[in-house]
Structure formats: C-alpha cells, structure tokens
N, C-alpha and C. Protein backbone atom coordinates (compact mmCIF):
# COMPACT_ATOMS: atom_id res chain seq x y z
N UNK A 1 -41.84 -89.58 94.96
CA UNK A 1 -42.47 -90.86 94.76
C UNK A 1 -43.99 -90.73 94.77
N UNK A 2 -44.60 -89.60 95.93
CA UNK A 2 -46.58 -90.20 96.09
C UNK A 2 -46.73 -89.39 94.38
N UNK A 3 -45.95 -88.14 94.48
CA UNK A 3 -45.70 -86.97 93.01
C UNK A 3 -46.80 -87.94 92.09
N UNK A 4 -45.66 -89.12 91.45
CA UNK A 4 -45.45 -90.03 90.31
C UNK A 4 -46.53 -91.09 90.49
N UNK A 5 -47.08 -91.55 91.09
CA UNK A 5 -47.86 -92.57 91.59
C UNK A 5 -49.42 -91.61 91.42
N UNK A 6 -49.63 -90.51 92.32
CA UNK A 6 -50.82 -89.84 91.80
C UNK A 6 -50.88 -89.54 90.95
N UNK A 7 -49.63 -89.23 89.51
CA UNK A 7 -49.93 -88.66 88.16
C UNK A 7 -50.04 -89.91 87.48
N UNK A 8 -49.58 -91.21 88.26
CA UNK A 8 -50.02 -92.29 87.05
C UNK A 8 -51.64 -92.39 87.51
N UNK A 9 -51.92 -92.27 88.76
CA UNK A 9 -53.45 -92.83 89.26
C UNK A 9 -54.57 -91.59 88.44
N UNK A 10 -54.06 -90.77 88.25
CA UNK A 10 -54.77 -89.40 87.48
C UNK A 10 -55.18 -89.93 86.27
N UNK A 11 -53.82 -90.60 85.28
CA UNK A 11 -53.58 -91.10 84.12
C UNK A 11 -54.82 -92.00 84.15
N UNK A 12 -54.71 -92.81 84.78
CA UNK A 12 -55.67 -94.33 84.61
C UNK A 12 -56.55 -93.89 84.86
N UNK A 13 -57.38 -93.16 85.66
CA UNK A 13 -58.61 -92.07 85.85
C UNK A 13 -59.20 -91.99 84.95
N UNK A 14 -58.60 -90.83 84.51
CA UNK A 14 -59.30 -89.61 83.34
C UNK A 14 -58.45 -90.21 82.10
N UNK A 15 -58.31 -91.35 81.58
CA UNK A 15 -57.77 -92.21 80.47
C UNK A 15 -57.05 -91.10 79.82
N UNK A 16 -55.65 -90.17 80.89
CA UNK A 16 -55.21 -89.49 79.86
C UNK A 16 -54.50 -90.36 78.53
N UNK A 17 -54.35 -90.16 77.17
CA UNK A 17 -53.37 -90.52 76.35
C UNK A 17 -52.03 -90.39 76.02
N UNK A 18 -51.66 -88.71 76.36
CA UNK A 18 -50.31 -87.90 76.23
C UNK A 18 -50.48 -86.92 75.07
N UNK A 19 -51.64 -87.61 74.75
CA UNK A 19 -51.53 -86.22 73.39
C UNK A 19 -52.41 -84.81 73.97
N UNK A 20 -51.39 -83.79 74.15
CA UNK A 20 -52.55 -82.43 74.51
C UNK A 20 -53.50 -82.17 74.67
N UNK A 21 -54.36 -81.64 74.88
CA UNK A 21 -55.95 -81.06 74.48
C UNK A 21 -55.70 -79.75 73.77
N UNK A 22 -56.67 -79.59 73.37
CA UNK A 22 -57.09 -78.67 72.28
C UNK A 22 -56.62 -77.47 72.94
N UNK A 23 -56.86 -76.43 72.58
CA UNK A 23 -55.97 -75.10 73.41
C UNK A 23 -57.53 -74.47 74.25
N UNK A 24 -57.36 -74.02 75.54
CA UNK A 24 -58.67 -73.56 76.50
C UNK A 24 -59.20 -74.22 76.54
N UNK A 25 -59.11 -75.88 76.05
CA UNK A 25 -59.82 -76.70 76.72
C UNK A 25 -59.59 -77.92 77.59
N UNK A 26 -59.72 -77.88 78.96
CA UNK A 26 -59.86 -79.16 79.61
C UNK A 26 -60.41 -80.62 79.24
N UNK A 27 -59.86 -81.26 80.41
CA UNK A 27 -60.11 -82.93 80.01
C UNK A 27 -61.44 -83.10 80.10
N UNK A 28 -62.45 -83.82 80.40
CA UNK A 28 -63.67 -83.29 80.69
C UNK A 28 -64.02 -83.64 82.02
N UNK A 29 -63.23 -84.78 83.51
CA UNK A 29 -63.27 -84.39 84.61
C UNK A 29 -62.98 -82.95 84.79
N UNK A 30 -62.19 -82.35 83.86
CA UNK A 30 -61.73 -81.04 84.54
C UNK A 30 -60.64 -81.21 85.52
N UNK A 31 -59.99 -82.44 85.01
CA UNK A 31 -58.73 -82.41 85.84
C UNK A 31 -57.47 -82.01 84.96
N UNK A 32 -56.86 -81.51 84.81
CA UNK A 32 -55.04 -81.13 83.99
C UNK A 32 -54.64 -82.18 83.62
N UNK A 33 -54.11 -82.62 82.56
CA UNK A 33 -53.10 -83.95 82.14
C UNK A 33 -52.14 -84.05 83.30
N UNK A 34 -51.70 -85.49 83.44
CA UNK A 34 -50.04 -85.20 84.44
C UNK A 34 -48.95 -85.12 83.21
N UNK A 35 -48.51 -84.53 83.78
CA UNK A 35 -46.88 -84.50 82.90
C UNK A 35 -45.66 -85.49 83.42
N UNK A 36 -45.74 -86.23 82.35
CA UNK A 36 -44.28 -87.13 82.27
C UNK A 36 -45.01 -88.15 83.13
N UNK A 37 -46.41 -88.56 82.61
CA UNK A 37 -46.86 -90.14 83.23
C UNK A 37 -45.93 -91.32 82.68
N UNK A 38 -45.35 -92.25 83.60
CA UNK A 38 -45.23 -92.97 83.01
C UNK A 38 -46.26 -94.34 82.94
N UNK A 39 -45.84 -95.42 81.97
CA UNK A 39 -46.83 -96.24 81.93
C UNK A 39 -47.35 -97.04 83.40
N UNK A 40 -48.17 -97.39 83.40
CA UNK A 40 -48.52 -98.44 84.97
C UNK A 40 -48.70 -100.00 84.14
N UNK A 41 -47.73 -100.10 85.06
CA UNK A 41 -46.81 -101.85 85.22
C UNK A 41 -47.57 -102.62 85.80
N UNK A 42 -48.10 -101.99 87.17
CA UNK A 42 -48.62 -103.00 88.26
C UNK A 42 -49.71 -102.52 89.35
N UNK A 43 -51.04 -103.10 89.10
CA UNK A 43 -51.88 -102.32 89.91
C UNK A 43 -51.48 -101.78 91.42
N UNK A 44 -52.26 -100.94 92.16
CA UNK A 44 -51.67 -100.47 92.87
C UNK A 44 -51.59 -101.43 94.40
N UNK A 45 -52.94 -101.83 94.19
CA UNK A 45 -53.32 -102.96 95.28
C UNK A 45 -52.32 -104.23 95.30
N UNK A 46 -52.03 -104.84 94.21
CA UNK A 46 -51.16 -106.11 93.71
C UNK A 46 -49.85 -105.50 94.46
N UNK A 47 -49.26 -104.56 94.33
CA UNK A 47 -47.87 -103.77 94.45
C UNK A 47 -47.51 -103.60 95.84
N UNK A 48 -48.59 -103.40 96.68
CA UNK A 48 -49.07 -102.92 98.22
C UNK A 48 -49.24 -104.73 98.83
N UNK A 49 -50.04 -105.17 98.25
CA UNK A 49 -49.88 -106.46 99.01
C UNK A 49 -48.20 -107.29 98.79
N UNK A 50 -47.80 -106.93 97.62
CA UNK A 50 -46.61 -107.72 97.26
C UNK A 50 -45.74 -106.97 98.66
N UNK A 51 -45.38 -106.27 98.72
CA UNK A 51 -44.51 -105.08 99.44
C UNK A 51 -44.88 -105.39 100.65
N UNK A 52 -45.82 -105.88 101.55
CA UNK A 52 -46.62 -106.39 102.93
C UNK A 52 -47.02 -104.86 103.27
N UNK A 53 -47.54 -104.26 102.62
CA UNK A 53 -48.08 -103.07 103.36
C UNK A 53 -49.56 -103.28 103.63
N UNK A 54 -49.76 -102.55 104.80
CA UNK A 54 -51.21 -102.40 105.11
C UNK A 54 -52.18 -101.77 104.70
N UNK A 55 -53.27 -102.26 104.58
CA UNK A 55 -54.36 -101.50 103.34
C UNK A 55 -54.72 -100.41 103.75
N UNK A 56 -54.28 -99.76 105.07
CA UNK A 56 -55.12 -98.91 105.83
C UNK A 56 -53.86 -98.92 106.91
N UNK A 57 -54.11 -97.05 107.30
CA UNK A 57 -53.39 -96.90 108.84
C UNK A 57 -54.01 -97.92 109.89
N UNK A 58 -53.45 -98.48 110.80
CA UNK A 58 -54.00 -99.02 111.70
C UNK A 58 -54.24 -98.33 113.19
N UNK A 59 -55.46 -98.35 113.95
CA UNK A 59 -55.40 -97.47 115.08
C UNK A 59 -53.93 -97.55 116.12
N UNK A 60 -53.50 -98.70 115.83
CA UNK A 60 -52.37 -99.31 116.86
C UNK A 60 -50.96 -98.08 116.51
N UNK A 61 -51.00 -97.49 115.56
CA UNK A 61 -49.79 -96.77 115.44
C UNK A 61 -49.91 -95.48 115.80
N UNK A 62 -51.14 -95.41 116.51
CA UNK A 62 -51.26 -94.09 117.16
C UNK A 62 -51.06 -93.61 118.28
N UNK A 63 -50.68 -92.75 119.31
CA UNK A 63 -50.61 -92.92 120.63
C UNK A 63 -51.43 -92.17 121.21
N UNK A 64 -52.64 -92.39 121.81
CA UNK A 64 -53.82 -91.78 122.43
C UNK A 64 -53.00 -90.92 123.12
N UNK A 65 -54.01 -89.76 122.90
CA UNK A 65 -54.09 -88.39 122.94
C UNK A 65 -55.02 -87.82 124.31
N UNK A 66 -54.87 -86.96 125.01
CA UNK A 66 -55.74 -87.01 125.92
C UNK A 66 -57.20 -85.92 125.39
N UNK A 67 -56.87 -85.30 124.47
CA UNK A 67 -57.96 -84.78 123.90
C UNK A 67 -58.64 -85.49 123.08
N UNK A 68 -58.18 -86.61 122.42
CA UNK A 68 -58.93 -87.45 121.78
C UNK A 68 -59.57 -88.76 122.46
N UNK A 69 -59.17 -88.70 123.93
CA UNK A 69 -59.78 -89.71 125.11
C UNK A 69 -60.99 -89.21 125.59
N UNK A 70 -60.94 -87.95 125.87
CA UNK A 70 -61.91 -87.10 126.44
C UNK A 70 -63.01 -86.79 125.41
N UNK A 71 -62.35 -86.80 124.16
CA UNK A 71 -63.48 -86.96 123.11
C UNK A 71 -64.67 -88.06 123.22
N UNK A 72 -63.84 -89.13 123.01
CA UNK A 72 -65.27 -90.33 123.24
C UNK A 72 -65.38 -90.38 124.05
N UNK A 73 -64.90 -90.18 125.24
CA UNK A 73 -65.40 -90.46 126.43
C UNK A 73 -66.67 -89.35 126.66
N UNK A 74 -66.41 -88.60 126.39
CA UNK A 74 -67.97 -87.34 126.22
C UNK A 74 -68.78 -87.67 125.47
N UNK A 75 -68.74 -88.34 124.31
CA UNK A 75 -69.64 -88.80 123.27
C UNK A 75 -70.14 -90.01 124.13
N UNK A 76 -69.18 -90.91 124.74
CA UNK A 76 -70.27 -92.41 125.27
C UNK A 76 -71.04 -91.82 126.23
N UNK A 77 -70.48 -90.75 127.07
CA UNK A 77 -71.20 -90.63 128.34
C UNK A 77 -72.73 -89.80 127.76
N UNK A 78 -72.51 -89.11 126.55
CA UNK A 78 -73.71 -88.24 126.37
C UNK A 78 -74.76 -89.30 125.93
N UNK A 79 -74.31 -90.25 125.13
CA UNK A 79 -75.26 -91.36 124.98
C UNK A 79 -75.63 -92.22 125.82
N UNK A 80 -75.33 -91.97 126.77
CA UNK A 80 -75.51 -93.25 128.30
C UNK A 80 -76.34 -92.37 128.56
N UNK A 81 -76.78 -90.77 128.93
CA UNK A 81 -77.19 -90.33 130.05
C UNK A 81 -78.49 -90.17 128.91
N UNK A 82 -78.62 -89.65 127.83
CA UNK A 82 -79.43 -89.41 126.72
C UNK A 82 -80.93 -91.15 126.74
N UNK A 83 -79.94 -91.95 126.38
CA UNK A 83 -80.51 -93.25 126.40
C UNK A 83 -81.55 -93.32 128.16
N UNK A 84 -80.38 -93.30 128.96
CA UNK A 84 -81.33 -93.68 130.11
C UNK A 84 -82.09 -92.47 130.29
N UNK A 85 -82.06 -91.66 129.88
CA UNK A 85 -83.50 -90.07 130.88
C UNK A 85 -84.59 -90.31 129.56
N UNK A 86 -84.40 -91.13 128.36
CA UNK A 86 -85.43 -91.34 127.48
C UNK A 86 -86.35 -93.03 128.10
N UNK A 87 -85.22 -93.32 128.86
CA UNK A 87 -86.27 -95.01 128.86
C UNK A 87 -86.63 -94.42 130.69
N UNK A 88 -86.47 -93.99 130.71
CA UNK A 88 -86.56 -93.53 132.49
C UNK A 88 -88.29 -92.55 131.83
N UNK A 89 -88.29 -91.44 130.86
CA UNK A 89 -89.20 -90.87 130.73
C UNK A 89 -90.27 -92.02 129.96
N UNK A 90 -89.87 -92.73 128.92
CA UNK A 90 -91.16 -94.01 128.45
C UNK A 90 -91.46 -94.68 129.29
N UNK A 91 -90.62 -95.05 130.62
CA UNK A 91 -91.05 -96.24 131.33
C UNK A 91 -91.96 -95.40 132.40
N UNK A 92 -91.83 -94.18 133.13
CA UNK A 92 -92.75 -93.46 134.02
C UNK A 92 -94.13 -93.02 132.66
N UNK A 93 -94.02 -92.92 131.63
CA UNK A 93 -95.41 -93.01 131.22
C UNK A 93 -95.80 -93.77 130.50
N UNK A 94 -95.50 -94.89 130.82
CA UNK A 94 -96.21 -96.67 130.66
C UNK A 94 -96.93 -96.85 132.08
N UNK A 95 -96.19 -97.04 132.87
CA UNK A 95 -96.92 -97.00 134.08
C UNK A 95 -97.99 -95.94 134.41
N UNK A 96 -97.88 -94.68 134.15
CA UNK A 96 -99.13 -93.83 134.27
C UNK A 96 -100.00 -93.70 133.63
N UNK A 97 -100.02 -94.23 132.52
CA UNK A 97 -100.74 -94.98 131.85
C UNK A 97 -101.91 -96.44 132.46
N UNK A 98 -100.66 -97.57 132.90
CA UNK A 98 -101.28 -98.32 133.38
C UNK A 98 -101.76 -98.19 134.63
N UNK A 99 -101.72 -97.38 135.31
CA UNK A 99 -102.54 -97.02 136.58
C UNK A 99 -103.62 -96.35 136.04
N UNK A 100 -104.00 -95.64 135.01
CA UNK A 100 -105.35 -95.07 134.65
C UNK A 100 -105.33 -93.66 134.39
N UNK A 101 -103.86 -93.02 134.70
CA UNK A 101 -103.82 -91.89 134.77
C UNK A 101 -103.64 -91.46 133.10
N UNK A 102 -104.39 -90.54 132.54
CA UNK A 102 -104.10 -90.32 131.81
C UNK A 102 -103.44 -88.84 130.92
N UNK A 103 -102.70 -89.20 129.75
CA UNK A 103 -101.69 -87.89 129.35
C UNK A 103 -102.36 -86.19 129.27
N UNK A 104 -101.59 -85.82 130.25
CA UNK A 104 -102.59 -84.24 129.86
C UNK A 104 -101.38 -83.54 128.32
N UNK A 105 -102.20 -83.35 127.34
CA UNK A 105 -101.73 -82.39 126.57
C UNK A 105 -102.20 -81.00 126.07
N UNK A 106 -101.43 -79.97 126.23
CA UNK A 106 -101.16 -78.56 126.21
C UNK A 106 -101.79 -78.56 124.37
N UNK A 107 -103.47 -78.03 124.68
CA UNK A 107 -103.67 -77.39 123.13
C UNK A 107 -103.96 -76.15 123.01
N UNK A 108 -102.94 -75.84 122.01
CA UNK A 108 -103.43 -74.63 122.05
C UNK A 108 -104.53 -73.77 121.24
C-alpha cells in the first residue's frame, strides 16, 4: 500500500506521463519513473481527513522513555543554569559599575 501511494506521489511530482525517457536519460529531478502508477482519484489530504486520520503522529502515542526524559531534562537544566550565571555575571557588573568601580580590561 505506502509502495503505490509514493509511486503515485512521485507521479504527481515529477509530472511523470508513462511514456519512457529517452535511453541514458533521466527525468530531470533525477528521480526514475514509477512503474505501474496508477491514476490519482483523490488528493492525499481530502482521503486522510475523509478516513479521520491524523495529520501528524501525536506525542500522546508514545511512551516516555527514560533516555528521552533525561534528555530534556539536561537540556532545561543546562539552560536554567546558563541563563542564571549570565544575569548573575550582568547584574554584578551593573552594580560595579554603579559604585564607580570601573572594568579592568586585559590589552594586549
């Protein structure tokens, strides 16, 4: 079934016709004709909503993973600790600033 459905979606693509190409030469995506397209009846979207399918996997049919928990959970925490040691470092030199102290920089 996906077989027949990608050789019609190929078809409607690259506007195969059914008639051959020339010999050593490709379509000009450079994709192969499908063989034994048949015609398309019904867009693919129209066909999918008729049928109640969902446009998209949904996260809900998945069952968290503990390697994929530990994933974001390392990614939020790196951005929590990232975020605060950057406003922790602007906010100690705003204030040393506003006390009068001013930035020493390293020239070389």
């Amino acid at each position: 079934m996906y077989g027949d459905s990608a050789a019609l979606r190929v078809a409607q693509v690259t506007g195969y016709t059914g008639t051959p190409p020339p010999t050593g030469a490709l379509p000009p995506t450079g994709v192969s004709p499908p063989t034994g397209a048949l015609p398309i009846t019904e867009e693919y979207f129209s066909k999918n909503q008729r049928l109640g399918r969902p446009l998209s996997p949904h996260l809900s049919i998945y069952k968290p993973q503990l390697t994929s928990v530990l994933s974001i959970s390392h990614r939020a925490t790196g951005v929590l600790l990232s975020s605060l040691l950057s406003g922790f470092g602007i906010g100690v030199s705003i204030r040393l600033m506003e006390a009068g102290h001013k930035p020493y920089v390293l020239q070389l």
